[in-house]
N, C-alpha and C. Protein backbone atom coordinates (compact mmCIF):
# COMPACT_ATOMS: atom_id res chain seq x y z
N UNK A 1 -1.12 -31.49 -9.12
CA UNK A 1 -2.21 -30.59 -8.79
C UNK A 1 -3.51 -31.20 -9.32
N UNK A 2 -4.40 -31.57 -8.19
CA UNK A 2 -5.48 -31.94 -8.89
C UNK A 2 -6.61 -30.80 -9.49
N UNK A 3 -7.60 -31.73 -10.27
CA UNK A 3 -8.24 -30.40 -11.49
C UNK A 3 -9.12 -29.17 -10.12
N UNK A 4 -9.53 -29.67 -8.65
CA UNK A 4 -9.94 -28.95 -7.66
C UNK A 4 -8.79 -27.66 -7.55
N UNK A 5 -7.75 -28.06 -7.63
CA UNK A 5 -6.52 -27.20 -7.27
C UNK A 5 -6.23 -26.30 -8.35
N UNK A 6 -6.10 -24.81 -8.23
CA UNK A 6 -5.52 -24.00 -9.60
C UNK A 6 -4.57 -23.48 -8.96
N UNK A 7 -4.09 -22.01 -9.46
CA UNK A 7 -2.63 -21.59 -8.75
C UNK A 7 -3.43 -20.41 -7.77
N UNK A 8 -4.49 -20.20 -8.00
CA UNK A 8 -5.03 -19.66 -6.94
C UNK A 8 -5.69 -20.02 -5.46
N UNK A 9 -5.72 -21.47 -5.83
CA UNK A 9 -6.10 -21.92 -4.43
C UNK A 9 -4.64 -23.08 -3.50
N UNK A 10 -3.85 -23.14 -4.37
CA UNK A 10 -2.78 -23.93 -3.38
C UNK A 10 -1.94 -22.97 -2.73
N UNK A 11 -1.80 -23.44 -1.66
CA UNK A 11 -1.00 -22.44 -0.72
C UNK A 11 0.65 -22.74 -1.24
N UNK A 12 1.14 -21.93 -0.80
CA UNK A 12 2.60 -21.93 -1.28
C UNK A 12 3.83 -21.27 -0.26
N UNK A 13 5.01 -21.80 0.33
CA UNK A 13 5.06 -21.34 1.24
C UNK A 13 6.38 -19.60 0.67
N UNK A 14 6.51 -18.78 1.37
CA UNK A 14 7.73 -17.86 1.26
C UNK A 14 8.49 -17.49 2.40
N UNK A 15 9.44 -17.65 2.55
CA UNK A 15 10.54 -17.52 3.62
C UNK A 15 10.93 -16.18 3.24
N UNK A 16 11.30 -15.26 4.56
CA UNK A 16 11.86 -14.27 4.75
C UNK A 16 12.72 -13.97 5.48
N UNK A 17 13.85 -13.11 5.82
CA UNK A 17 14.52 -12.77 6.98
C UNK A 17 14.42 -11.39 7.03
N UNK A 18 14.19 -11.05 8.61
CA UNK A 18 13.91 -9.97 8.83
C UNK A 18 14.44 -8.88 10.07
N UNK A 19 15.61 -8.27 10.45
CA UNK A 19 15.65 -7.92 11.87
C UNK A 19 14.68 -7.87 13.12
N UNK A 20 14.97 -8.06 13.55
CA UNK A 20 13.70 -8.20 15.19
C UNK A 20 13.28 -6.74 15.38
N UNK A 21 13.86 -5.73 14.98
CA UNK A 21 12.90 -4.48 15.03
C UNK A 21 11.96 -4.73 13.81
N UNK A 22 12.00 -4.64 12.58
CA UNK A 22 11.17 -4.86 11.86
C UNK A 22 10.03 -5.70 11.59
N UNK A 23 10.31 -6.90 12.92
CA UNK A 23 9.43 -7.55 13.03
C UNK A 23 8.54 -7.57 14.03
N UNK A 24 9.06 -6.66 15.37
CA UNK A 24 8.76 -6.37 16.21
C UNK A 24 7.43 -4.89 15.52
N UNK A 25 7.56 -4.34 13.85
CA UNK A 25 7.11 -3.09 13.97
C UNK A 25 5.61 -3.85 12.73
N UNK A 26 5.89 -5.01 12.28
CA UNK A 26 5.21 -5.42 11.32
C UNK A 26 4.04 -6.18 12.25
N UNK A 27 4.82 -6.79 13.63
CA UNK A 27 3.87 -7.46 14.51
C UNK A 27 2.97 -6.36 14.80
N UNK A 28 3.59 -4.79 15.30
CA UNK A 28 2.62 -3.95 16.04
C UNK A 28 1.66 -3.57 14.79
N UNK A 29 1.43 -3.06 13.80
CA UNK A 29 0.58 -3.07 13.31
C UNK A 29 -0.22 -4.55 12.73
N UNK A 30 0.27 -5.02 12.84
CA UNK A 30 -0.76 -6.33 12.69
C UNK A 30 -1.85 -6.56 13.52
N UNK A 31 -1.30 -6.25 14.52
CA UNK A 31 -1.84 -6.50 16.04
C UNK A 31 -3.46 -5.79 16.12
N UNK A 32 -2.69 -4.51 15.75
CA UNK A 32 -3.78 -3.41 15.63
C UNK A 32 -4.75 -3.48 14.62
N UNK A 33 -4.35 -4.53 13.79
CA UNK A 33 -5.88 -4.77 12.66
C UNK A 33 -6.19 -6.21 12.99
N UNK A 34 -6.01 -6.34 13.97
CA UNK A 34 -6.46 -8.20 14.56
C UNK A 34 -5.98 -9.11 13.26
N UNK A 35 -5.01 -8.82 12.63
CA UNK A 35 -4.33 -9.70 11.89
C UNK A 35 -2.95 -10.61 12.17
N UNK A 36 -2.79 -11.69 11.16
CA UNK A 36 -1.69 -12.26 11.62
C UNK A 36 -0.42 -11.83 10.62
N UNK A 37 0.74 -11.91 11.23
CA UNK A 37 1.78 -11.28 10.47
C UNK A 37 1.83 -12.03 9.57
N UNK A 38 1.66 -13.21 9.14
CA UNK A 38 1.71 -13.56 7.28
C UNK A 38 0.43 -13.23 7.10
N UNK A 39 -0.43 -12.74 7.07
CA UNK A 39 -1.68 -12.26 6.62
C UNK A 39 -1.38 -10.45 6.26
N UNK A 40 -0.60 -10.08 7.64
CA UNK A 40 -0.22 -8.89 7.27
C UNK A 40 0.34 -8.35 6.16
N UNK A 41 1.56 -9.24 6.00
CA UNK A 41 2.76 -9.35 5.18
C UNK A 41 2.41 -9.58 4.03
N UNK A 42 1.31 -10.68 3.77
CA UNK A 42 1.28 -10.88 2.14
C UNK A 42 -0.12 -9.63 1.88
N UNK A 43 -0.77 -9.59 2.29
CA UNK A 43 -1.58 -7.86 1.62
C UNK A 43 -0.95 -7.03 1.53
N UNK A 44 -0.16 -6.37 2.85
CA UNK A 44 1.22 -5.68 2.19
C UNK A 44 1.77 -5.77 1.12
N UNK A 45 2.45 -6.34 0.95
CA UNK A 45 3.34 -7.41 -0.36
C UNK A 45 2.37 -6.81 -1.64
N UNK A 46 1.28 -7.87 -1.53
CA UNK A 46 0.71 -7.78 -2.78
C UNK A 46 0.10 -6.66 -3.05
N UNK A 47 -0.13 -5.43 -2.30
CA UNK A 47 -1.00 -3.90 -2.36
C UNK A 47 0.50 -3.36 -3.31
N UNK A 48 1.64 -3.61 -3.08
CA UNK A 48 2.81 -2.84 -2.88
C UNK A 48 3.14 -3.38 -4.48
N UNK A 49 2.93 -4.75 -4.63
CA UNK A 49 3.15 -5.43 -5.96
C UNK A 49 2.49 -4.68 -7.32
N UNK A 50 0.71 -4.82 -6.65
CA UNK A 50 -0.08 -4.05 -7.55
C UNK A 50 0.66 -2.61 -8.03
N UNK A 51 0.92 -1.81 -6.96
CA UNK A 51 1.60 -0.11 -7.46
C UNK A 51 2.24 -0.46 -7.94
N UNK A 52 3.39 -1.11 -8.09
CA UNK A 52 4.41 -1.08 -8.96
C UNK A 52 4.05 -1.54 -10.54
N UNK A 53 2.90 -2.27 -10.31
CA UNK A 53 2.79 -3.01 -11.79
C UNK A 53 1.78 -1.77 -12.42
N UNK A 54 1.00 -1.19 -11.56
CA UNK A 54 0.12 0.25 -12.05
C UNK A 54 0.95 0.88 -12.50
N UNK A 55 2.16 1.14 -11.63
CA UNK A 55 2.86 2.69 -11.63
C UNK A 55 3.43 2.63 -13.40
N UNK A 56 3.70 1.23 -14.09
CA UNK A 56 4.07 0.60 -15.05
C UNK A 56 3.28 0.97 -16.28
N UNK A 57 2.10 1.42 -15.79
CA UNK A 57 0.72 1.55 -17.35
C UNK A 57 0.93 2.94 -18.14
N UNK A 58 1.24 2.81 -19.36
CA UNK A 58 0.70 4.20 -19.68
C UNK A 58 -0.55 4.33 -20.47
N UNK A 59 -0.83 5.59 -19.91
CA UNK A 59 -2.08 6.08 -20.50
C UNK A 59 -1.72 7.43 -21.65
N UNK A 60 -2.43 7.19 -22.47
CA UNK A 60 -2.83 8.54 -23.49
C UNK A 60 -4.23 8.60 -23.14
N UNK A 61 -4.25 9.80 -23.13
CA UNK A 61 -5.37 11.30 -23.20
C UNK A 61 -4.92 12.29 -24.28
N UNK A 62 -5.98 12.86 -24.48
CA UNK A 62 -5.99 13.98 -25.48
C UNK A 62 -6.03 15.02 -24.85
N UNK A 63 -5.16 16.16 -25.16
CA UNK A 63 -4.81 17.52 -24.69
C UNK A 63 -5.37 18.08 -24.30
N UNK A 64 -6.84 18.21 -23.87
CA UNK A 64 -7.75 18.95 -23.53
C UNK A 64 -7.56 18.13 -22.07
N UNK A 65 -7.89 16.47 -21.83
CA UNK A 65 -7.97 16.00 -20.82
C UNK A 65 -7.18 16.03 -20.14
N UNK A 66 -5.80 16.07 -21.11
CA UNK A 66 -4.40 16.54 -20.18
C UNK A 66 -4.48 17.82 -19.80
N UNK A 67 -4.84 18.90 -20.10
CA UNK A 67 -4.93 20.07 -19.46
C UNK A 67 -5.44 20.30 -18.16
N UNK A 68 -6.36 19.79 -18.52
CA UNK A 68 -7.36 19.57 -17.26
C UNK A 68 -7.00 18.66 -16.00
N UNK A 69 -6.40 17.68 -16.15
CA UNK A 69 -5.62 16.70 -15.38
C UNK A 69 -4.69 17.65 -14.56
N UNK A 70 -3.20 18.31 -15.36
CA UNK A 70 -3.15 19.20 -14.91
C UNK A 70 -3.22 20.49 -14.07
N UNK A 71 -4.28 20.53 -14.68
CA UNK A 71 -4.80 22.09 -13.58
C UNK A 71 -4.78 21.28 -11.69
N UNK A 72 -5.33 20.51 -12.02
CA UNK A 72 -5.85 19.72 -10.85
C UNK A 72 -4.78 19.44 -10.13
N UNK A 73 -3.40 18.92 -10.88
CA UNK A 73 -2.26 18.87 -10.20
C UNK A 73 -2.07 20.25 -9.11
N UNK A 74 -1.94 20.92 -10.39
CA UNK A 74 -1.21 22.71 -9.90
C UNK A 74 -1.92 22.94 -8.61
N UNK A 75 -3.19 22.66 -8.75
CA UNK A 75 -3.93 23.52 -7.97
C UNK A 75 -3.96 23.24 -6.48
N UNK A 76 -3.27 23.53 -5.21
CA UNK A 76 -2.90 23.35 -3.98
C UNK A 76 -4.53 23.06 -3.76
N UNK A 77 -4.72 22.05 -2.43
CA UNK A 77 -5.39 21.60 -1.75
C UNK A 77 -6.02 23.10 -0.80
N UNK A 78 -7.49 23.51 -0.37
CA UNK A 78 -7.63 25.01 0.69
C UNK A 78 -7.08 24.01 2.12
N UNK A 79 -5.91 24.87 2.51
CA UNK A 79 -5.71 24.82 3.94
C UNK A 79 -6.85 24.60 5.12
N UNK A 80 -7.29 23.32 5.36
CA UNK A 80 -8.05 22.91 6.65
C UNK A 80 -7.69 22.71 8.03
N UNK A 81 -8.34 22.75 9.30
CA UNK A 81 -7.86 22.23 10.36
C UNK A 81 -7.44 20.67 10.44
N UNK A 82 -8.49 20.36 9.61
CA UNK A 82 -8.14 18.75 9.47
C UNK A 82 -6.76 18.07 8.66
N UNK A 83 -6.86 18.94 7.70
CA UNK A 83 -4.88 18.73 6.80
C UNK A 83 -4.40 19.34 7.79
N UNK A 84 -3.90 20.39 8.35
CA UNK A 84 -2.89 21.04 9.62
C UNK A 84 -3.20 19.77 10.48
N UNK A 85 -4.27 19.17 10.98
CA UNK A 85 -3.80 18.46 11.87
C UNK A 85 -3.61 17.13 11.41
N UNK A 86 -3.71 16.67 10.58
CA UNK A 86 -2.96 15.34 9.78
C UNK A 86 -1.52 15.83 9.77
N UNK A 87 -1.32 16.58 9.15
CA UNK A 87 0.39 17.04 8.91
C UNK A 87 1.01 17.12 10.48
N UNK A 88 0.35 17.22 11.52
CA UNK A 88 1.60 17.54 12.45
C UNK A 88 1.29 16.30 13.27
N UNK A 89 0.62 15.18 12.95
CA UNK A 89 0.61 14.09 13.89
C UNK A 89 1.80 13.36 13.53
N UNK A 90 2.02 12.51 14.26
CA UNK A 90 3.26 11.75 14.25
C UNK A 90 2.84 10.19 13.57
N UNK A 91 3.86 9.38 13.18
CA UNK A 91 3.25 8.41 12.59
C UNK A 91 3.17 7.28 13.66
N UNK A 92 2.81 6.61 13.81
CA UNK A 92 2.51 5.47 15.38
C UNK A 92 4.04 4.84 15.56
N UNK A 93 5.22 4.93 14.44
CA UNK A 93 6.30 4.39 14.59
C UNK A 93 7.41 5.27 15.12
N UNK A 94 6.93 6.76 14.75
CA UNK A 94 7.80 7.96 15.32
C UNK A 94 7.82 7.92 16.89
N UNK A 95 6.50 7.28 17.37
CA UNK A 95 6.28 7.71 18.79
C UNK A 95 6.69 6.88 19.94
């Protein structure tokens, strides 16, 4: 690796196997963001990498902030036309 090259700029290759529906469903949304399926695949990948390594952190707060955190949980979202109609659309793979 020359000193131009770090581990962030050499490409590296990853092999996958995948059923032909799944690739047939990774192509259709690709498609739809004018992307290419390894372009797709590795933001995928790495969005999916990040949550898991987040989902991993803990945090302390103090009881007051946890309360409050809280409440916010409990507290149901007001019923909109716009949530009713998010909830009853279908997902582009259902259809």
């Amino acid at each position: 690796m020359s000193h131009a090259q770090t581990k962030e700029t050499v490409s590296v290759s990853i092999n996958i196997r995948a059923k032909a529906k799944q690739r047939d469903l990774i192509d259709q949304a690709a498609d739809r963001l004018g992307r290419s399926r390894s372009d797709f695949m590795l933001e995928a990948a790495c969005r999916e990498a990040e949550d898991v390594l987040l989902d991993q952190a803990f945090f302390t707060v103090d009881e007051g902030t946890f309360a409050q955190f809280q409440a916010l949980l409990d507290k149901p979202l007001p019923p909109t036309d716009k949530l009713r109609r998010l909830l009853r659309t279908k997902a582009p793979w259902e259809q």
